[in-house]
N, C-alpha and C. Protein backbone atom coordinates (compact mmCIF):
# COMPACT_ATOMS: atom_id res chain seq x y z
N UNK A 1 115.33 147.96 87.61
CA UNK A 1 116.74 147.66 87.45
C UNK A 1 117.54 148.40 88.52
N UNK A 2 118.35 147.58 89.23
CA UNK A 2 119.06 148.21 89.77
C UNK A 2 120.59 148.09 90.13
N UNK A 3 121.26 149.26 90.27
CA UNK A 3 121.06 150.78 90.77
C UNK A 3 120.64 151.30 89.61
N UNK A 4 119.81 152.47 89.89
CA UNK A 4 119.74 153.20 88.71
C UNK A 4 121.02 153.57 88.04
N UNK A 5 120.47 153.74 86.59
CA UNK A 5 121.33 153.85 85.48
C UNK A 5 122.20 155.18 86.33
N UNK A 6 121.26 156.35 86.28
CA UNK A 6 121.85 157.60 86.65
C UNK A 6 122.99 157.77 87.83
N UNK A 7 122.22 156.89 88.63
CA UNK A 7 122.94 156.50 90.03
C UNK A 7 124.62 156.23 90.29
N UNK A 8 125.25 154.71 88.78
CA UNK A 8 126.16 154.60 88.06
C UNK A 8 126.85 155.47 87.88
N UNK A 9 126.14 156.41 86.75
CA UNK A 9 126.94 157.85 86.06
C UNK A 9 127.50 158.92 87.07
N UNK A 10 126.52 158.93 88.30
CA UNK A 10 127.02 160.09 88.91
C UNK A 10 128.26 159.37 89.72
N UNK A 11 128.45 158.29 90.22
CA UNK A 11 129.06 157.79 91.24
C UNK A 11 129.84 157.59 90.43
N UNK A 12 130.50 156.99 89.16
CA UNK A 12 131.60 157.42 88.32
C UNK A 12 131.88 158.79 87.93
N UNK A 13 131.18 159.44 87.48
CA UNK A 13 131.58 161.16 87.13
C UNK A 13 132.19 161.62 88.39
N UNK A 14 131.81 161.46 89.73
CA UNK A 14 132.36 161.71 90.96
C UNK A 14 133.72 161.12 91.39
N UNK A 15 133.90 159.65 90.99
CA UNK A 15 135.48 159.06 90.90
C UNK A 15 136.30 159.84 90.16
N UNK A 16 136.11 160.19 89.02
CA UNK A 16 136.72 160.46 87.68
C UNK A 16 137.00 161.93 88.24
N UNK A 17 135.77 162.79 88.77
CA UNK A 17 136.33 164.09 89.01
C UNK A 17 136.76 164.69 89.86
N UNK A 18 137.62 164.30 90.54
CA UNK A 18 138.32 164.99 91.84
C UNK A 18 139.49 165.40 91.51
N UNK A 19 139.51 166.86 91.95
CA UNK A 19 140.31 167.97 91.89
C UNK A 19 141.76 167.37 91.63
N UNK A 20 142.20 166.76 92.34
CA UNK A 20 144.18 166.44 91.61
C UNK A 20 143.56 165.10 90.76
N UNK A 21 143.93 164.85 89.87
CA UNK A 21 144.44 163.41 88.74
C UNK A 21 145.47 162.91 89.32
N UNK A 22 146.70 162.89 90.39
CA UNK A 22 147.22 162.46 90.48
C UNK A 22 147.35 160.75 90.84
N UNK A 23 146.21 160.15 91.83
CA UNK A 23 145.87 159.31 92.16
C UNK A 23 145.26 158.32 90.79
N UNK A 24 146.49 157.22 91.00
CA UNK A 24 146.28 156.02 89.95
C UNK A 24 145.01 154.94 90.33
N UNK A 25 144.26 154.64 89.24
CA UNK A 25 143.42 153.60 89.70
C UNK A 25 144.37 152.57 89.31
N UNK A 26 144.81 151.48 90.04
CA UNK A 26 145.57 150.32 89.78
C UNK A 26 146.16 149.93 91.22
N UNK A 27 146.41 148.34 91.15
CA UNK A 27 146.95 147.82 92.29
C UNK A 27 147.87 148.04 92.72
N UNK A 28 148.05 148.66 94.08
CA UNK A 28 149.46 149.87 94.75
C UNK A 28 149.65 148.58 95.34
N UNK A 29 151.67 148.51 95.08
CA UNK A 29 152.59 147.49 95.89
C UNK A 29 152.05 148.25 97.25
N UNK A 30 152.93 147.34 98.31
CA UNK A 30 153.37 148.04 99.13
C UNK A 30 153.83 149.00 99.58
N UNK A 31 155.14 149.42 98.83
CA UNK A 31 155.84 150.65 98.51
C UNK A 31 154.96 151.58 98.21
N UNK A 32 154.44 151.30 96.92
CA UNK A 32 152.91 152.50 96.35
C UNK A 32 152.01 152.65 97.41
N UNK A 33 151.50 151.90 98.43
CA UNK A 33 150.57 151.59 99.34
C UNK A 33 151.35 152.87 99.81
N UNK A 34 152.51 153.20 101.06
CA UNK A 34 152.81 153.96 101.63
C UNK A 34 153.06 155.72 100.41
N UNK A 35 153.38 155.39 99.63
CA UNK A 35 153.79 156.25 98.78
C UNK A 35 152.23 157.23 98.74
N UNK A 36 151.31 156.50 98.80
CA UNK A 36 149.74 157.13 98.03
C UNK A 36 149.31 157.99 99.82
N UNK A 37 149.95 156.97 100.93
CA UNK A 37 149.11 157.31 101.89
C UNK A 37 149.80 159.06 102.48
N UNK A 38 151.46 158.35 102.06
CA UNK A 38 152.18 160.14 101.73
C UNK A 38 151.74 161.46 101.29
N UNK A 39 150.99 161.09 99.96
CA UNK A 39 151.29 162.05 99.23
C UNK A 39 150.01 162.75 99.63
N UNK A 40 148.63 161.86 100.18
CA UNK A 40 147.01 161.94 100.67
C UNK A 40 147.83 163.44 101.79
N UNK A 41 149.30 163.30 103.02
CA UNK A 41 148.92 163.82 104.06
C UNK A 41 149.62 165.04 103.89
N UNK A 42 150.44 165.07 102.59
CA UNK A 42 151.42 166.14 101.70
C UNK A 42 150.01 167.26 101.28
N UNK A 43 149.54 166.46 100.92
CA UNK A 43 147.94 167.29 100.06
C UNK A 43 147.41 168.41 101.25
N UNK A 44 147.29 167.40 102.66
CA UNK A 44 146.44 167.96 103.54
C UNK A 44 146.83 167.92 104.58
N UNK A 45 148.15 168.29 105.19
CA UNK A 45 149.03 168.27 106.36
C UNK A 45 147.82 168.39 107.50
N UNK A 46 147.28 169.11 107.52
CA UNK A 46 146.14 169.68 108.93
C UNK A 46 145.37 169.27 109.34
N UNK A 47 144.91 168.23 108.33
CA UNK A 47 144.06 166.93 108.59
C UNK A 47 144.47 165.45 108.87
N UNK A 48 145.72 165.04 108.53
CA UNK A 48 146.02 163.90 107.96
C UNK A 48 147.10 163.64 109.29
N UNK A 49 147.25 162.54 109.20
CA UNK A 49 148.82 161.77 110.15
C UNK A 49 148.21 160.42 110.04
N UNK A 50 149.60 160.42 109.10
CA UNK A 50 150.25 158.69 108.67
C UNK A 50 150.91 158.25 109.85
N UNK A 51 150.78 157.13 110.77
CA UNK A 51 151.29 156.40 111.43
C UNK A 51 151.14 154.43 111.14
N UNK A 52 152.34 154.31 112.06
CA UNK A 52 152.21 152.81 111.69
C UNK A 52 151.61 152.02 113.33
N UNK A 53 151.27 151.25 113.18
CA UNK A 53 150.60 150.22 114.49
C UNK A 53 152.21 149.85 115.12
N UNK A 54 151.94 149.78 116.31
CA UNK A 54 153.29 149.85 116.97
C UNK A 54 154.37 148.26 116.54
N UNK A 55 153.57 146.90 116.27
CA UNK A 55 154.34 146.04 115.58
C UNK A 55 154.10 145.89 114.23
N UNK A 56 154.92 145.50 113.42
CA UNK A 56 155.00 145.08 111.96
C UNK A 56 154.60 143.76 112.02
N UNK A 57 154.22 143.25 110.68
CA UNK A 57 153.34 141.94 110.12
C UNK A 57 155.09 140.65 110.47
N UNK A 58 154.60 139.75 110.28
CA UNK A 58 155.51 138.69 110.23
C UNK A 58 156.79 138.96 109.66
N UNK A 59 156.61 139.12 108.36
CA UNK A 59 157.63 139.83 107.46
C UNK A 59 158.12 141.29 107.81
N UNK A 60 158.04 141.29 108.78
CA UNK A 60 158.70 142.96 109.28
C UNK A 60 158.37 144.06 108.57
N UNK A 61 157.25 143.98 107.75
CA UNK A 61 156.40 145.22 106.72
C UNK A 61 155.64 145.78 107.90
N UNK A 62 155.63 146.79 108.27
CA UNK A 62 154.85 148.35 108.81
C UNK A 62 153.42 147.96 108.44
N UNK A 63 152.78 148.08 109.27
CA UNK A 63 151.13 148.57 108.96
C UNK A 63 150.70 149.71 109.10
N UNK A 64 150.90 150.42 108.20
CA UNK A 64 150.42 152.33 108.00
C UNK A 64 148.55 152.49 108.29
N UNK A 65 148.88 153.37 108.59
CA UNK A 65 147.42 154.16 108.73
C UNK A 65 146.83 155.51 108.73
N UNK A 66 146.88 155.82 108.09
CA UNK A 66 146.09 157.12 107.85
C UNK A 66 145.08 157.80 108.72
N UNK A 67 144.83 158.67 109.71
CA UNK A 67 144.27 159.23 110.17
C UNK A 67 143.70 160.69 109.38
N UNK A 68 142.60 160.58 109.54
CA UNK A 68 141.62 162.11 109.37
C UNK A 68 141.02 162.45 110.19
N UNK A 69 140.78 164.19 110.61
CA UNK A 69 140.77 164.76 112.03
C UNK A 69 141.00 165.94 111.52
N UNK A 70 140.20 166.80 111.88
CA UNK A 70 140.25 168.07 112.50
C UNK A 70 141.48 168.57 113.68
N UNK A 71 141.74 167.66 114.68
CA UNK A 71 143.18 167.57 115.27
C UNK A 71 143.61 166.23 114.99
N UNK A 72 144.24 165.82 114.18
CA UNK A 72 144.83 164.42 114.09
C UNK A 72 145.48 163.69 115.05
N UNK A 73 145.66 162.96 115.53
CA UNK A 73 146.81 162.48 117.15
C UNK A 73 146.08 162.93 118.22
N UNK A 74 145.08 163.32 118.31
CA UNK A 74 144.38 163.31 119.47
C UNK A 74 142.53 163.11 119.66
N UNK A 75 142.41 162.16 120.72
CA UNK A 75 140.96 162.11 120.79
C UNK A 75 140.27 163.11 121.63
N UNK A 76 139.08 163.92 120.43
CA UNK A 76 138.48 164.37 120.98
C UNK A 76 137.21 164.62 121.54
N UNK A 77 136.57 164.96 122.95
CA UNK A 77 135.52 164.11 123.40
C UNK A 77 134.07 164.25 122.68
N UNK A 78 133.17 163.59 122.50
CA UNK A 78 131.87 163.84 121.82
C UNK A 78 132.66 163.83 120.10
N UNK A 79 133.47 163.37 119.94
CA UNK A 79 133.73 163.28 118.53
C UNK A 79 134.24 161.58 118.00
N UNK A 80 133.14 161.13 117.55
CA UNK A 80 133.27 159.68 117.40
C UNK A 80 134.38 159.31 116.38
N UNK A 81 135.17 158.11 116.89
CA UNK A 81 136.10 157.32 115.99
C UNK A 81 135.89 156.18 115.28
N UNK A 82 136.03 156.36 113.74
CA UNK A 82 135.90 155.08 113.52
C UNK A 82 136.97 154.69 112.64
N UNK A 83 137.05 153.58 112.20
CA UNK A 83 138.01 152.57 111.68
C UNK A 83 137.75 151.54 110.87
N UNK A 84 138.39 151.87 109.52
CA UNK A 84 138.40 150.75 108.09
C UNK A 84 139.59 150.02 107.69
N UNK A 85 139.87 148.97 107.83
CA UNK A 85 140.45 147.91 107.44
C UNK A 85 140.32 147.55 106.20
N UNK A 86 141.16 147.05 105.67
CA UNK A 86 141.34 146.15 104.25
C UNK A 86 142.14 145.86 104.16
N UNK A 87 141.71 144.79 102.69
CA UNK A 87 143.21 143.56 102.58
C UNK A 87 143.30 142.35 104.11
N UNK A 88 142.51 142.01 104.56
CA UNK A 88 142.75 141.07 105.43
C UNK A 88 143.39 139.59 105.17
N UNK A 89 143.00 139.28 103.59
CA UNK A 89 143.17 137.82 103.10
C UNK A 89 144.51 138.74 102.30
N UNK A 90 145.20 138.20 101.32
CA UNK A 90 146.37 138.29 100.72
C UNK A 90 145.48 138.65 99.49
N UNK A 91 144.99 138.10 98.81
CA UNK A 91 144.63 138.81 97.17
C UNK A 91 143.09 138.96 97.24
N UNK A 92 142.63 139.73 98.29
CA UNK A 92 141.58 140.57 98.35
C UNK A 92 141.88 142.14 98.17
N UNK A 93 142.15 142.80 97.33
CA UNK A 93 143.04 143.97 96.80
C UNK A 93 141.58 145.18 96.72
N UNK A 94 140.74 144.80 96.42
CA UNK A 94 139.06 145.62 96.32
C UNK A 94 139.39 146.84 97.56
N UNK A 95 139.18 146.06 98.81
CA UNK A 95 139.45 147.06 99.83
C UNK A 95 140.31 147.62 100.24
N UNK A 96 141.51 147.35 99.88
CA UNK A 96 142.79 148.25 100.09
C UNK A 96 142.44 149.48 98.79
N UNK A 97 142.06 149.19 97.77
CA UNK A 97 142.45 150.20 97.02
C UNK A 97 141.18 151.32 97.16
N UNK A 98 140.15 150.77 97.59
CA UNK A 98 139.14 151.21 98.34
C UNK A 98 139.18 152.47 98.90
N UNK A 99 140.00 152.19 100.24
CA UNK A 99 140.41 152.57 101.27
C UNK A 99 141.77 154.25 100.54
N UNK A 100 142.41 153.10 100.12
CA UNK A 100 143.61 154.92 99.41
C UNK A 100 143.07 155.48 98.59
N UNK A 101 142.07 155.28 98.00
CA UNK A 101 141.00 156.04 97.18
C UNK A 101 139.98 157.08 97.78
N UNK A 102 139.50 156.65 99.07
CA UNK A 102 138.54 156.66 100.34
C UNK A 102 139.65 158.37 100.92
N UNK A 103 140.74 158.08 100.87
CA UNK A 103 141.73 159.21 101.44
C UNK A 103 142.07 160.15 101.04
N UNK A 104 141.94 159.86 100.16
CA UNK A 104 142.35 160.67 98.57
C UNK A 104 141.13 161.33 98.11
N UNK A 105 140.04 161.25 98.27
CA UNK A 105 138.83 161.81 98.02
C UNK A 105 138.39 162.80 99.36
N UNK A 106 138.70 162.25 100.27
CA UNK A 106 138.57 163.04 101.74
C UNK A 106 139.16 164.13 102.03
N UNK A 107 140.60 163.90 101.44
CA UNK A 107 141.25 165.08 101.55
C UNK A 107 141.04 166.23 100.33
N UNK A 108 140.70 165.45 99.42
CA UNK A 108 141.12 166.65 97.97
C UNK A 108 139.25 167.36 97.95
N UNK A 109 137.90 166.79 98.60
CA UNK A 109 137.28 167.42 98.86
C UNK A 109 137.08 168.17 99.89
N UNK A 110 137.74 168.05 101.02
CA UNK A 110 138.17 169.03 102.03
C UNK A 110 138.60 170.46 101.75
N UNK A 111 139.52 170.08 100.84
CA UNK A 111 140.45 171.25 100.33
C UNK A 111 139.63 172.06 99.03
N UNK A 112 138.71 171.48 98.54
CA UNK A 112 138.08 172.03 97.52
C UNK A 112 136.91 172.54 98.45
N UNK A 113 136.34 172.57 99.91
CA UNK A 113 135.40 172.68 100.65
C UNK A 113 134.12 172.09 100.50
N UNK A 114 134.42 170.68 99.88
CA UNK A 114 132.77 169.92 100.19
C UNK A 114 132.52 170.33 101.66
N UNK A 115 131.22 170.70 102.12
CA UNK A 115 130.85 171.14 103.07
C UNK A 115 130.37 169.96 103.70
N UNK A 116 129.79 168.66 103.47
CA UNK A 116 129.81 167.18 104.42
C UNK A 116 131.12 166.74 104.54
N UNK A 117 131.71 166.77 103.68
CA UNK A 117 133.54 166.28 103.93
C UNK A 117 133.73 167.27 104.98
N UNK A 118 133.55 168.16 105.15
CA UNK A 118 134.18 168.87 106.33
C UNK A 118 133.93 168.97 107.32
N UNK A 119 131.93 168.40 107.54
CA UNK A 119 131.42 168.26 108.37
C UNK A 119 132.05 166.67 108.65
N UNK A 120 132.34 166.29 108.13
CA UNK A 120 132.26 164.46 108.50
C UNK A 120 133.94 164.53 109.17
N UNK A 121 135.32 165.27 108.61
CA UNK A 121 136.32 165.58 109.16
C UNK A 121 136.51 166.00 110.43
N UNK A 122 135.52 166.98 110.25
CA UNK A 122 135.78 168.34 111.89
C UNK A 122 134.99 167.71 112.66
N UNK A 123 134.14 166.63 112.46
CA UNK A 123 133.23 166.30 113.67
C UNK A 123 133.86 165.11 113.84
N UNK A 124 134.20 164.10 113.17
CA UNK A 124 134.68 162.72 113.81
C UNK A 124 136.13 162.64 113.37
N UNK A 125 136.73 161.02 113.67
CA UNK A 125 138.65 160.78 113.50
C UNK A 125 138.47 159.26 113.03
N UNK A 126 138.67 159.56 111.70
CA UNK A 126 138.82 158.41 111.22
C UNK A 126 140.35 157.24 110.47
N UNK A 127 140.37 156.81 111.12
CA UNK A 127 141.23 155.81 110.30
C UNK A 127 141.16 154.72 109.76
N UNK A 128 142.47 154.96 108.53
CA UNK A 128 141.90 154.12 107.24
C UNK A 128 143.35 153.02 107.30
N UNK A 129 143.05 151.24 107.91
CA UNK A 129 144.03 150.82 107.40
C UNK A 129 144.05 149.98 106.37
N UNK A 130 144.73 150.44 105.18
CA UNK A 130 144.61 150.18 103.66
C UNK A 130 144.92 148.09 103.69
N UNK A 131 145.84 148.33 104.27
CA UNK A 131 146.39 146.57 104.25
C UNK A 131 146.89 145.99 106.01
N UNK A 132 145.88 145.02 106.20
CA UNK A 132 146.30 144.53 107.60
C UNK A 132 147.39 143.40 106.88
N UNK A 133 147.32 142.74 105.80
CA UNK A 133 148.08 141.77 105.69
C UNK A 133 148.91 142.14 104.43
N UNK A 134 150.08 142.92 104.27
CA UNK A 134 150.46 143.44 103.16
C UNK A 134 151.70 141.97 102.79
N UNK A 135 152.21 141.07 103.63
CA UNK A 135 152.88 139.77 103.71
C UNK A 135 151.73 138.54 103.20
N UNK A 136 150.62 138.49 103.22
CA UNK A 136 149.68 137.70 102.43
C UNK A 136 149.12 138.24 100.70
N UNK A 137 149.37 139.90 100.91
CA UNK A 137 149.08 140.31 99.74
C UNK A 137 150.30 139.96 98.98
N UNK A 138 151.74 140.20 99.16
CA UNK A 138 152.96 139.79 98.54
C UNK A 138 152.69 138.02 97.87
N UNK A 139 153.18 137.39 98.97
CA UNK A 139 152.58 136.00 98.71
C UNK A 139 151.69 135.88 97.42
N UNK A 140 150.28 136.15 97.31
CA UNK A 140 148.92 135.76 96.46
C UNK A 140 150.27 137.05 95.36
N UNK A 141 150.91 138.06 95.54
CA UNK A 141 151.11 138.47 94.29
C UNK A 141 152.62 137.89 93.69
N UNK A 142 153.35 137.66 94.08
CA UNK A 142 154.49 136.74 93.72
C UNK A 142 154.42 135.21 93.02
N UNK A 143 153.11 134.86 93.91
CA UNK A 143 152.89 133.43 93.61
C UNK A 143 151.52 133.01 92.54
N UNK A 144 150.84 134.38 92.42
CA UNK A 144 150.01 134.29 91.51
C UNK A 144 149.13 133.32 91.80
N UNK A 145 149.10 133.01 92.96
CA UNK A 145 148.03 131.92 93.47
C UNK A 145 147.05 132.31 94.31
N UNK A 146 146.13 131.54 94.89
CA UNK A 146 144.69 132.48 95.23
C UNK A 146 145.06 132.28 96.77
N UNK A 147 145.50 132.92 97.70
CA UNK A 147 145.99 133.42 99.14
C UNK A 147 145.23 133.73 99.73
N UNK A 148 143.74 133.27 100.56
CA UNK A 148 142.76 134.08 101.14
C UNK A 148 142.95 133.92 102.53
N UNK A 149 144.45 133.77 102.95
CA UNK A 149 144.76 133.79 104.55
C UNK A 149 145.71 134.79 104.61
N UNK A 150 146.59 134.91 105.90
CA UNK A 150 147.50 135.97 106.48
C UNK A 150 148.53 135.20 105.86
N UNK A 151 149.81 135.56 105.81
CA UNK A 151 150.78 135.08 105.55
C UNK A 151 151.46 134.39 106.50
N UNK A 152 151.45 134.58 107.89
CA UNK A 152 151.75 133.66 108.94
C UNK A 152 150.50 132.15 108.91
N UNK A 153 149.48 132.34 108.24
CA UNK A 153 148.51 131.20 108.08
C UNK A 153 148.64 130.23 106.38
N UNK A 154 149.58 131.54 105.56
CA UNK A 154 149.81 130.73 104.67
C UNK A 154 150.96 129.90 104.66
N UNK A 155 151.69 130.03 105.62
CA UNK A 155 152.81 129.64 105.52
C UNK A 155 152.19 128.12 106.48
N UNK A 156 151.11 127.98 106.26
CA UNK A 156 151.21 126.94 107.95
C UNK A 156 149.81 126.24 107.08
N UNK A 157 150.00 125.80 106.21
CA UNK A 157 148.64 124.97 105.30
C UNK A 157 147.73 125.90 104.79
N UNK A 158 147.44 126.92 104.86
CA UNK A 158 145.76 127.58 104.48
C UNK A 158 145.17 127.58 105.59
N UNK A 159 145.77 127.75 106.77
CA UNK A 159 144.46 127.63 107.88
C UNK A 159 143.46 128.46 107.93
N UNK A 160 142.44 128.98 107.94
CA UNK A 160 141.59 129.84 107.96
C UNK A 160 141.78 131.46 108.97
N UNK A 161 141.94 131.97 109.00
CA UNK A 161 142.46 132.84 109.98
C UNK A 161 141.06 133.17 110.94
N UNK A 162 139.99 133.32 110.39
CA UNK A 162 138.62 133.54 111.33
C UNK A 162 138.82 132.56 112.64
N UNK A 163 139.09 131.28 112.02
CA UNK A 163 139.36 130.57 112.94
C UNK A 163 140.21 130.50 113.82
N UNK A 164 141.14 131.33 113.88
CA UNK A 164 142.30 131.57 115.31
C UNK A 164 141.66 132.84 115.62
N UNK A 165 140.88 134.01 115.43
CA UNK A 165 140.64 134.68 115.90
C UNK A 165 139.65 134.38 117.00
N UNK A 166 139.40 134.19 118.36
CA UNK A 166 140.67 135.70 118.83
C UNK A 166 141.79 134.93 119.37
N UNK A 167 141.27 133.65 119.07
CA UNK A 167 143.06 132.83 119.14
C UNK A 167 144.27 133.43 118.80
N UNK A 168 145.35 134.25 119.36
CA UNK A 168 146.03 134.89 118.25
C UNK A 168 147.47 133.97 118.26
N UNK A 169 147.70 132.77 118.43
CA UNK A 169 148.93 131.85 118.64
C UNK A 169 149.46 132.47 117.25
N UNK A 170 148.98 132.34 116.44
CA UNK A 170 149.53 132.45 114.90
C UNK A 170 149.43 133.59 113.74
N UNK A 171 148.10 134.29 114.44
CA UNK A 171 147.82 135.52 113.44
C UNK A 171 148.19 136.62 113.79
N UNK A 172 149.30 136.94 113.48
CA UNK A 172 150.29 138.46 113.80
C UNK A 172 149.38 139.21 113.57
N UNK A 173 149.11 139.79 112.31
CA UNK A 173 148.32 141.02 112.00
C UNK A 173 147.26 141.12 112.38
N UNK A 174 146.87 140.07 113.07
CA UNK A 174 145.24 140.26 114.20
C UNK A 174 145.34 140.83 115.18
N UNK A 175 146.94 140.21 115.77
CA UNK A 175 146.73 140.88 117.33
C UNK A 175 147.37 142.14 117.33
N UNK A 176 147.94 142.76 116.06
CA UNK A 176 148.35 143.68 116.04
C UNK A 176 146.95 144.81 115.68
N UNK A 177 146.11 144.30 114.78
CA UNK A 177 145.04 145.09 114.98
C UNK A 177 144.18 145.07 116.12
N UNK A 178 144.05 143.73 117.04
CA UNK A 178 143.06 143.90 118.14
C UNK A 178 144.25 144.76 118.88
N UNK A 179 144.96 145.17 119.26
CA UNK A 179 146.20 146.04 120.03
C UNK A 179 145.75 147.27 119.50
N UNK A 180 145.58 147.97 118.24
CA UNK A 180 144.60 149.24 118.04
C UNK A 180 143.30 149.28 118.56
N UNK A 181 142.67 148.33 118.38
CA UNK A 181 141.11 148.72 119.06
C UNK A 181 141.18 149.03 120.03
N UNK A 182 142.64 148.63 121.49
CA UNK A 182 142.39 148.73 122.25
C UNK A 182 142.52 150.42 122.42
N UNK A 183 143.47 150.71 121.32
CA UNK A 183 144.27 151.77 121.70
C UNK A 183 143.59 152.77 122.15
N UNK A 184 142.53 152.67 120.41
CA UNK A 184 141.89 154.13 119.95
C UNK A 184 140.47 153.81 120.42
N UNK A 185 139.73 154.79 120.97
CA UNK A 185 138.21 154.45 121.48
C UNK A 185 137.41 154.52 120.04
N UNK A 186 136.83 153.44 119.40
CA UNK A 186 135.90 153.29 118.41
C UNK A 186 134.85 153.31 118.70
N UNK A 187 134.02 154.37 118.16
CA UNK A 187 132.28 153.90 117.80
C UNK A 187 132.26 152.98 116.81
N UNK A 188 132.76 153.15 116.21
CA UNK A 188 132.71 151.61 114.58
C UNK A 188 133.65 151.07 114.19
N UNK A 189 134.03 149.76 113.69
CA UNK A 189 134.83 149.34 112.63
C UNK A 189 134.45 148.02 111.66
N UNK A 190 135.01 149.20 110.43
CA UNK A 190 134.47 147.96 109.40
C UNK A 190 136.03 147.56 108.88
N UNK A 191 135.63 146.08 108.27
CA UNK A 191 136.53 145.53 107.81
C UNK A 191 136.50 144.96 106.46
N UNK A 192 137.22 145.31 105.37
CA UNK A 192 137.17 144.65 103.39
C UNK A 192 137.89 143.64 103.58
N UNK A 193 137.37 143.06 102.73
CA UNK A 193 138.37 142.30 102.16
C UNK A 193 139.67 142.47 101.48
């Protein structure tokens, strides 16, 4: 059977037990989205810097991002970068909450001195962006309907968004994320749903 039973227990006992309770399990608006990524760099000023991608989504909503670093705002050499995305479709919500969960655990075991959290901090620079499409997530949540495009693609039939990539005529929040890749030098990036 798998995962092991035990496997389960510990990987929940480990959600459940991190040092502040403050962090809600439940679907963060937008507002909450920035509010959670706040309070992650309030926790851990020395590690952390919240910035936004230099354009906003269609709807003029900010795309925040969270950085973790040993020096935050700067690359440093032999210290690999990588980069997590979520929320790409509008009511794919798994990986956004993922992701402010992902920050929130990084920092509050830092500060408690997990000794791989600190190794995984002080040696690499990671950033976490919680929602590339926070205007498709609105949409699928206003409309209560199933939204698995950008909001510049929902507004235009359901077009598939894979499919304009790297076409970017229409998908704002693509070329605003391919405009980070260029920025920041990545060894990796993954992307949630």
């Amino acid at each position: 059977m798998w995962p092991p039973r035990q496997s389960v227990l510990v990987v929940t006992e480990l959600a459940l037990s991190t040092p502040d309770h403050s962090f809600q399990f439940k679907h963060h608006d937008n507002e909450e989205l920035v509010q959670v990524l706040n309070d992650v760099h309030r926790k851990c000023p020395n590690i952390t810097r919240v910035y936004t991608l230099s354009e906003r989504s269609v709807r003029g909503v900010p795309l925040y991002v969270i950085e973790l670093s040993a020096h935050p705002g700067y690359h440093q050499l032999l210290h690999p970068e990588f980069k997590y995305i979520a929320n790409m479709h509008g009511n794919e919500v798994l990986g956004r909450e993922l992701l402010l969960k992902l920050a929130d655990y990084l920092c509050d075991q830092y500060n408690a001195g997990d000794e791989e959290v600190m190794r995984l901090v002080n040696l690499s620079r990671i950033h976490l962006l919680p929602s590339m499409n926070p205007d498709g997530w609105q949409i699928a949540t206003d409309t209560d309907e199933p939204c698995m495009c950008t909001a510049p693609v929902a507004l235009k039939n359901f077009v598939i968004e894979e499919r304009l990539f790297p076409s970017l005529n229409d998908a704002v929040e693509t070329a605003r994320t391919m405009g980070f890749l260029v920025r920041v030098r990545l060894v990796a990036h993954e992307a949630f749903g």
